[in-house]
Protein backbone atom coordinates (compact mmCIF):
# COMPACT_ATOMS: atom_id res chain seq x y z
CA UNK A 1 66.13 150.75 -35.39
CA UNK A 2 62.79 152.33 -37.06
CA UNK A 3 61.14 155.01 -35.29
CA UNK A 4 56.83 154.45 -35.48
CA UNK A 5 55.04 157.03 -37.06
CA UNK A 6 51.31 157.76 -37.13
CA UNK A 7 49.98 158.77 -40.51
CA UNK A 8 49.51 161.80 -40.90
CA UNK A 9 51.45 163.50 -37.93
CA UNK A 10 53.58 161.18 -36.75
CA UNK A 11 52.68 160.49 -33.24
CA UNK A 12 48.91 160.85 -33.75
CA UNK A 13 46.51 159.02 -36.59
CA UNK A 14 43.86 156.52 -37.78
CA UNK A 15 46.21 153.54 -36.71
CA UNK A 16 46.52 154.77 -33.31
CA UNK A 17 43.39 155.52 -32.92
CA UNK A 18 42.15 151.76 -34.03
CA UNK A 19 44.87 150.09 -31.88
CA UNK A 20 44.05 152.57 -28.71
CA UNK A 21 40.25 150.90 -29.24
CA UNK A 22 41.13 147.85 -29.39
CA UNK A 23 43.24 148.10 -26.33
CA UNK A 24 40.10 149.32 -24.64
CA UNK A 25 38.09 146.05 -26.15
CA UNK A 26 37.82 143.37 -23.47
CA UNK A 27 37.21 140.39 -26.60
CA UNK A 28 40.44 142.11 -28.43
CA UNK A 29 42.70 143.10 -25.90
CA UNK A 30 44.85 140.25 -26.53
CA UNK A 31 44.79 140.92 -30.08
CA UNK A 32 45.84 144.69 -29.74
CA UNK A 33 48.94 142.95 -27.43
CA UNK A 34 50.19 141.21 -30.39
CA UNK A 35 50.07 143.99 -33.58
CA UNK A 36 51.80 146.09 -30.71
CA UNK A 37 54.20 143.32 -30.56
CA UNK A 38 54.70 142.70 -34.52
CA UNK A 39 54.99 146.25 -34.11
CA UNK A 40 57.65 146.44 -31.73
CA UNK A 41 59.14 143.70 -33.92
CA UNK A 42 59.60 145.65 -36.99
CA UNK A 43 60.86 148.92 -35.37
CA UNK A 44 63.62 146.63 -33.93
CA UNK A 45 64.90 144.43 -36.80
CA UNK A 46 63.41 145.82 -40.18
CA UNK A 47 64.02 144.66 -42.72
CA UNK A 48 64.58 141.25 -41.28
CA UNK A 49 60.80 140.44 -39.83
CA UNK A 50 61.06 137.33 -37.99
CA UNK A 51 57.78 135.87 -36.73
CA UNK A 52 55.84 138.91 -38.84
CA UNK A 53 53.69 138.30 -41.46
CA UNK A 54 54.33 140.78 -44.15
CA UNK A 55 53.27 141.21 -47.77
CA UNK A 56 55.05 143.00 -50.29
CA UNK A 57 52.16 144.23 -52.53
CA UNK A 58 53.01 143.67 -56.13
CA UNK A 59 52.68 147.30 -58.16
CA UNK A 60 51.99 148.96 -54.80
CA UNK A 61 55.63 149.21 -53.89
CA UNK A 62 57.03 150.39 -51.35
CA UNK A 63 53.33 149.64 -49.83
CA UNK A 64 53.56 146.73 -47.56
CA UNK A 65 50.87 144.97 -45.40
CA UNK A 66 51.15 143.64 -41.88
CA UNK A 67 49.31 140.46 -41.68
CA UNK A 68 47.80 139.05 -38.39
CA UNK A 69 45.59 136.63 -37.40
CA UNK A 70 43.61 136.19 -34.26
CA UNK A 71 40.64 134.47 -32.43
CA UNK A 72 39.37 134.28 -36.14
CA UNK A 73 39.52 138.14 -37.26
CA UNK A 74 42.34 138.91 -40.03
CA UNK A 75 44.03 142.27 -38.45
CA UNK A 76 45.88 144.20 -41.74
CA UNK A 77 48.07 147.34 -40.81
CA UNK A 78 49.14 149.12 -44.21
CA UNK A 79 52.85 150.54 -43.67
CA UNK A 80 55.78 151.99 -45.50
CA UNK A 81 59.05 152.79 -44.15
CA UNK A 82 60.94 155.94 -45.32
CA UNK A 83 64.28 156.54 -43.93
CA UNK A 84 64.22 155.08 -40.09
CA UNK A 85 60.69 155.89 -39.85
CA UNK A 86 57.94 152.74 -40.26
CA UNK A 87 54.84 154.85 -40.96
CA UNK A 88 51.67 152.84 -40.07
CA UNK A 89 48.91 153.98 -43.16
CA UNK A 90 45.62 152.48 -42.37
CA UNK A 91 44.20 149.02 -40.46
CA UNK A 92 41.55 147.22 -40.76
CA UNK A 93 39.67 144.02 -40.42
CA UNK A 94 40.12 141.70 -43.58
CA UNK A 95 36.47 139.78 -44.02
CA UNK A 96 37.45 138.01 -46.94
CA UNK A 97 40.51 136.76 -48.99
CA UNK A 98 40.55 139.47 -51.64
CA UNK A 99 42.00 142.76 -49.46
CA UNK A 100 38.93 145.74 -50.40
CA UNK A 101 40.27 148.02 -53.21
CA UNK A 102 39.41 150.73 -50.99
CA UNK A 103 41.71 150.22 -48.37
CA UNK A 104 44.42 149.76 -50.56
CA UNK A 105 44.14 152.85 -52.40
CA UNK A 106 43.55 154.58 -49.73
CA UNK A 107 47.09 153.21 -47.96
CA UNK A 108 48.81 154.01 -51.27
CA UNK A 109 47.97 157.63 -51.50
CA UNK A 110 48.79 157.97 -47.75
CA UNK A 111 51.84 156.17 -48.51
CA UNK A 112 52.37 159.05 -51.71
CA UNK A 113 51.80 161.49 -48.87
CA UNK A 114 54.46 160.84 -47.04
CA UNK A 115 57.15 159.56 -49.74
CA UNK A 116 56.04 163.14 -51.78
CA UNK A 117 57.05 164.51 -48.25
CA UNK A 118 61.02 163.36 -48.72
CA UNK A 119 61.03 165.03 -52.07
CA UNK A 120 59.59 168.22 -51.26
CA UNK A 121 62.24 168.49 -47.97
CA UNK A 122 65.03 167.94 -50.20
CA UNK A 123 64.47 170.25 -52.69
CA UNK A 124 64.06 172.62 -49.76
CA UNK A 125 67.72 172.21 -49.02
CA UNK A 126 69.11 172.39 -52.53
C-alpha cells in the first residue's frame, strides 16, 4: 500500500489545497468525492489501477497523470510514486485536448524534486 504525499512536504501542498476547495465547492463537491476516491484507489492497489484513468507520459517518465472526468470539467492530478509514497505534483482543470506545456513542466521538475530527494538521502548513508 502507497502512502499520499503532498508536494512539497508531504502532508501539506498545492494538491491539497485544490482538492480542500473543491470539497468546499457546492457545484464540485461530488467531483472532489471521486479524485479522493481514484485516490484512495491508487494508494491501495498501485500499480494495478482498476477503474483509474492514468497516463504514462511518454519522455516524462516516471511522470504520470491522473485522468478524470466530471459534469463536463477534465480534472488532471500530476503524480509520481517513489518507494511506497504516491506524491501528488500539481492539478488542474484540462480546457482542451492538448495538456498546457506549463503544467507539465512544472509537474516534471516537482517530480525531479522529489526523485533528486532519494539520491541525495542515499548518499547521506554511504
Amino acid at each position: 500500500m502507497l502512502r499520499k504525499r503532498y508536494f512539497p512536504h508531504g502532508d501539506s501542498g498545492e494538491v491539497r489545497d485544490y482538492l480542500n476547495a473543491l470539497r468546499q465547492d457546492g457545484q464540485r463537491k461530488k467531483a472532489a468525492v471521486r479524485l479522493d476516491i481514484d485516490i484512495q484507489t491508487l494508494e491501495e492497489f498501485w500499480p494495478r489501477t482498476l477503474n483509474v484513468v492514468v497516463k504514462t507520459l511518454r519522455g516524462w517518465e516516471p511522470l504520470r497523470e491522473l485522468k478524470r472526468e466530471y459534469d463536463g470539467i477534465a480534472y488532471r492530478i500530476f503524480f509520481c510514486v517513489k518507494w511506497d509514497e504516491l506524491w501528488l505534483l500539481s492539478a488542474f482543470e484540462k480546457e482542451s485536448q492538448e495538456t498546457p506545456r506549463n503544467e507539465l513542466e512544472k509537474a516534471y521538475k516537482r517530480m525531479k524534486k522529489i526523485m533528486e530527494e532519494e539520491n541525495d538521502e542515499k548518499k547521506k548513508r554511504h
